[in-house]
N, C-alpha and C. Protein backbone atom coordinates (compact mmCIF):
# COMPACT_ATOMS: atom_id res chain seq x y z
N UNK A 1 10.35 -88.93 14.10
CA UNK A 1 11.04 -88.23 15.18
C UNK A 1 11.56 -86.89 14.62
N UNK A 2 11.56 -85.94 15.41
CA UNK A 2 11.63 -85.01 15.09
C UNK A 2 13.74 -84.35 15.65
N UNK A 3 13.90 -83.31 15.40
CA UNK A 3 15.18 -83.25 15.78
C UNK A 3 15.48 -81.80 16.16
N UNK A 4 15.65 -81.65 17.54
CA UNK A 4 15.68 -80.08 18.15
C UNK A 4 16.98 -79.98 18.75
N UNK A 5 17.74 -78.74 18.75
CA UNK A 5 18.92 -78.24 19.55
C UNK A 5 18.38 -77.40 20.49
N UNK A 6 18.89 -78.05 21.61
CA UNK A 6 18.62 -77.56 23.13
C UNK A 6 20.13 -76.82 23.53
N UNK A 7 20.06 -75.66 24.01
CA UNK A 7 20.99 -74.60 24.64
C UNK A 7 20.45 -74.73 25.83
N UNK A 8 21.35 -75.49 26.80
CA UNK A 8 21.06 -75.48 28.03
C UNK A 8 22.21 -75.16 29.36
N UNK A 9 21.85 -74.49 30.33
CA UNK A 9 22.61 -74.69 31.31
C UNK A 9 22.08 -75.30 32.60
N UNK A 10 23.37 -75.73 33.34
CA UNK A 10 23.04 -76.86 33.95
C UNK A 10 24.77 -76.44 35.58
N UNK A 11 24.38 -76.89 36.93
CA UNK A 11 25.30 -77.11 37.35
C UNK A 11 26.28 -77.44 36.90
N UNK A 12 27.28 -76.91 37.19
CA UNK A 12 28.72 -77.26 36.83
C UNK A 12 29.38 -77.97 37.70
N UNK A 13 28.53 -79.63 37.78
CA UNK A 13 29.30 -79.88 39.65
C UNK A 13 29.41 -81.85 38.68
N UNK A 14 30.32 -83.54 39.29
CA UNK A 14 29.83 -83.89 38.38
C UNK A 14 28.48 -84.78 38.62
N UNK A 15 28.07 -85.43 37.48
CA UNK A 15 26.99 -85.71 37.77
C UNK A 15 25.62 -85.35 36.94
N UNK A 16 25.78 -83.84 36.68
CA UNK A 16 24.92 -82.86 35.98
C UNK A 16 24.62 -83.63 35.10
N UNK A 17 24.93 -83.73 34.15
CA UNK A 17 24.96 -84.00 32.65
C UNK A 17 24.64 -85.30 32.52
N UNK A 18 24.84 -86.37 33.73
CA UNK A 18 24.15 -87.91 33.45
C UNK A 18 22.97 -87.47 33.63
N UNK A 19 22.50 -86.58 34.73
CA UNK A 19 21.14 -86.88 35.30
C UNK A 19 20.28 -86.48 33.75
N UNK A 20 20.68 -85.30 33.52
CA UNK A 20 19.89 -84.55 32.51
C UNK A 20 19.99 -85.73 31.35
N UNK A 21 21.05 -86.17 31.05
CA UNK A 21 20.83 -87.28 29.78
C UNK A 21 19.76 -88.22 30.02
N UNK A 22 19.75 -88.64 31.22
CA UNK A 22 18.79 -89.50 31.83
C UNK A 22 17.60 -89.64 31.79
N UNK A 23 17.22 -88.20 32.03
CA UNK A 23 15.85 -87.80 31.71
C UNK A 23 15.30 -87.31 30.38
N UNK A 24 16.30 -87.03 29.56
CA UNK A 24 15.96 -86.69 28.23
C UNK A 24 15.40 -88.32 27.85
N UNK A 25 16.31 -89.53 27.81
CA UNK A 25 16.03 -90.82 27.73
C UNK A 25 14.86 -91.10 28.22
N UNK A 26 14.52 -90.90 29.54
CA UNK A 26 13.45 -91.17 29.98
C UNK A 26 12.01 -90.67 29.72
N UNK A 27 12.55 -89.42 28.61
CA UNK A 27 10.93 -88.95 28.22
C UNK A 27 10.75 -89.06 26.65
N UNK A 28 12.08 -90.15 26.38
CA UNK A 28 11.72 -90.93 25.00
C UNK A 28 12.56 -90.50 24.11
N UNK A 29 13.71 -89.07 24.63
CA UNK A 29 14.10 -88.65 23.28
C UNK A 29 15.72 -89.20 23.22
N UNK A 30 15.96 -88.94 22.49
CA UNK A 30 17.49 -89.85 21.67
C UNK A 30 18.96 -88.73 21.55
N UNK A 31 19.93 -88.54 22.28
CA UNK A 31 20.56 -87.58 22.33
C UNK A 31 21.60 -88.03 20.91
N UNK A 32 21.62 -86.92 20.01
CA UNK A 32 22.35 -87.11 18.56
C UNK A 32 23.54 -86.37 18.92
N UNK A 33 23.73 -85.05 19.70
CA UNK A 33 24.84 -84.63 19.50
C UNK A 33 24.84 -84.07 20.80
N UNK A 34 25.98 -84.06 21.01
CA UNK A 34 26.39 -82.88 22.33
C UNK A 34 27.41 -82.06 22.23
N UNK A 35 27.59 -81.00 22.74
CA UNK A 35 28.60 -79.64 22.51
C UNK A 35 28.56 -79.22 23.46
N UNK A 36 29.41 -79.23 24.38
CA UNK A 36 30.08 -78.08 25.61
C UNK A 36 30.79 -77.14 25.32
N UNK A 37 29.94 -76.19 25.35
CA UNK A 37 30.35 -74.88 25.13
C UNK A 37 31.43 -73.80 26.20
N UNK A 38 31.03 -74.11 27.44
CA UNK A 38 31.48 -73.02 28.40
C UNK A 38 31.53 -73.83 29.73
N UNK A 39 32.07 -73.26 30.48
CA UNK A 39 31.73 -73.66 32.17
C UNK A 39 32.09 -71.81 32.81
N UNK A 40 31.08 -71.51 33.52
CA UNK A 40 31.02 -69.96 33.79
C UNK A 40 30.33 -70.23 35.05
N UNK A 41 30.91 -69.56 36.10
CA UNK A 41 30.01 -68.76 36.90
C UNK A 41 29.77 -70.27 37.73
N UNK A 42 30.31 -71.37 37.85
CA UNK A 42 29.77 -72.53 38.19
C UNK A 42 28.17 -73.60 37.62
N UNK A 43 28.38 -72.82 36.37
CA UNK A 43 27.27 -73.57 35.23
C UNK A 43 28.12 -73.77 34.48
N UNK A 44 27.31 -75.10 33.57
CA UNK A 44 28.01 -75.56 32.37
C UNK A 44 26.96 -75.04 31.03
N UNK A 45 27.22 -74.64 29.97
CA UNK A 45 26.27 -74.30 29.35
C UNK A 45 26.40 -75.36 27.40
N UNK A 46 25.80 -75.90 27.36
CA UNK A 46 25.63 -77.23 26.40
C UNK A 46 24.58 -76.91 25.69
N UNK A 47 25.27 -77.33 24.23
CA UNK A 47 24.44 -77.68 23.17
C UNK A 47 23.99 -78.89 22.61
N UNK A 48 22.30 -79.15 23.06
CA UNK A 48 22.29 -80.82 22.79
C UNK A 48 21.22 -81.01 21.26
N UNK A 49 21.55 -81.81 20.54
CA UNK A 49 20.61 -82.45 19.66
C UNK A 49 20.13 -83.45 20.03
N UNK A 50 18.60 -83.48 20.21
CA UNK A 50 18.09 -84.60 20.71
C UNK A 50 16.50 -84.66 19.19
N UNK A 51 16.75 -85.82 19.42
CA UNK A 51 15.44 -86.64 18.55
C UNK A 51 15.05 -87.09 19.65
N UNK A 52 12.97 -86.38 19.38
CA UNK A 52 12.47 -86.78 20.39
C UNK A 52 11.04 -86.95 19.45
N UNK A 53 10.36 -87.96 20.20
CA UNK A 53 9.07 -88.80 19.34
C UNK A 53 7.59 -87.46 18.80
N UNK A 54 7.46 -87.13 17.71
CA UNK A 54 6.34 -86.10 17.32
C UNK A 54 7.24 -84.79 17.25
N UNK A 55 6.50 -83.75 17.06
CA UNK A 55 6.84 -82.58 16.77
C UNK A 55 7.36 -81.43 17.94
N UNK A 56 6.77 -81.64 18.72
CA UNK A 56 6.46 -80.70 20.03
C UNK A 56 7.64 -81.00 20.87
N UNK A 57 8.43 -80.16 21.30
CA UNK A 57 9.21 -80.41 22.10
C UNK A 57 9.06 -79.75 23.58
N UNK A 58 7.93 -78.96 24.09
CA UNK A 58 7.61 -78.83 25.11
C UNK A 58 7.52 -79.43 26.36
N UNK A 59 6.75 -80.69 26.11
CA UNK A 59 7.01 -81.58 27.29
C UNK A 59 8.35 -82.26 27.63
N UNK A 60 9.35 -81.66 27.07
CA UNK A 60 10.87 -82.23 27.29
C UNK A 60 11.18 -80.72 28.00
N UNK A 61 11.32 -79.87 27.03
CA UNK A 61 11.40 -78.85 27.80
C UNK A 61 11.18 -78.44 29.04
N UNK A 62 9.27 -78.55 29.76
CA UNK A 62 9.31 -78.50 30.64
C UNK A 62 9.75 -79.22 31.89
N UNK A 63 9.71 -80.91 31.81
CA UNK A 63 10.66 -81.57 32.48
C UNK A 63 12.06 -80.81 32.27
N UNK A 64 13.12 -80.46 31.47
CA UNK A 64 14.17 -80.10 32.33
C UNK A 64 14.19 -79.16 32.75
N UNK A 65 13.17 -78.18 32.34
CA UNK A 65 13.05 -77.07 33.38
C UNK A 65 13.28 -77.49 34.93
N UNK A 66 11.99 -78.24 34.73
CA UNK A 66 12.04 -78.56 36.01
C UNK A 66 12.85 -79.69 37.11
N UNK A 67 14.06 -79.78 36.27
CA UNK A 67 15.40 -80.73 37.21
C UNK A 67 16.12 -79.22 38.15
N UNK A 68 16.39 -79.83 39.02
CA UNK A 68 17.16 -78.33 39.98
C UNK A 68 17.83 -77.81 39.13
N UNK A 69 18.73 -76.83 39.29
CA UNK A 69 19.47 -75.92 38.32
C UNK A 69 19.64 -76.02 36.51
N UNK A 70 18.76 -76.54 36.51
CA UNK A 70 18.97 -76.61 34.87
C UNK A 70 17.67 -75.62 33.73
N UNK A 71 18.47 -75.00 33.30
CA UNK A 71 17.79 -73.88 32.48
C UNK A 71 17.62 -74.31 30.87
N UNK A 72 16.90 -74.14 30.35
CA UNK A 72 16.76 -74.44 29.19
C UNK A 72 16.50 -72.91 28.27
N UNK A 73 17.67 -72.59 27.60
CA UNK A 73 17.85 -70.92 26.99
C UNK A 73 16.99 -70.85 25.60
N UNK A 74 17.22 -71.80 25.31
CA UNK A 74 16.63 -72.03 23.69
C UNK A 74 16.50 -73.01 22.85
N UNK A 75 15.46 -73.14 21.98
CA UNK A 75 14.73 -74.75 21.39
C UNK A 75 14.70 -74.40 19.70
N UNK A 76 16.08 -74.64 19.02
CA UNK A 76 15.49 -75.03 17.36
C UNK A 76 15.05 -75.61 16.88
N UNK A 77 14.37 -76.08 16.11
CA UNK A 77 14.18 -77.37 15.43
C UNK A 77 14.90 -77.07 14.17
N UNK A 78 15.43 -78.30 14.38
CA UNK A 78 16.63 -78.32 13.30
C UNK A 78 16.61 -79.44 12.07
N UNK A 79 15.43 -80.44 12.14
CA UNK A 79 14.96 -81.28 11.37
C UNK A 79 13.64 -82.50 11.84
């Protein structure tokens, strides 16, 4: 497993943040850390470490792209 920090924003309403955990789970990957950074503008903007299965973190990526309001700013790999 590989281990990436996701900079994401997301509604600032509640709720947000299960769904998105949800689906990170659901596409196999393992949330290690979380960091709430901000709430602006009616977004929340979060720093997540997730272990997710192989190298590639794209197909996580593009699923949360594609949840309603949730942006995905930037992808490290961090181990």
């Amino acid at each position: 497993m590989a281990l990436f920090r996701l900079n994401v924003a997301l509604p600032d309403r509640p709720g947000s943040l299960g769904l998105l955990a949800s689906a990170i789970g659901a596409a196999g990957g393992d949330i290690k850390e979380l960091i709430v950074l901000k709430s602006e503008g009616g977004r929340g903007f979060d720093d997540i470490t997730v272990a997710i299965p192989g190298n590639d973190p794209n197909d996580l990526v593009d699923l949360l792209n594609s949840m309603g309001g949730v942006d995905v700013i930037s992808v490290v790999h961090v181990g």
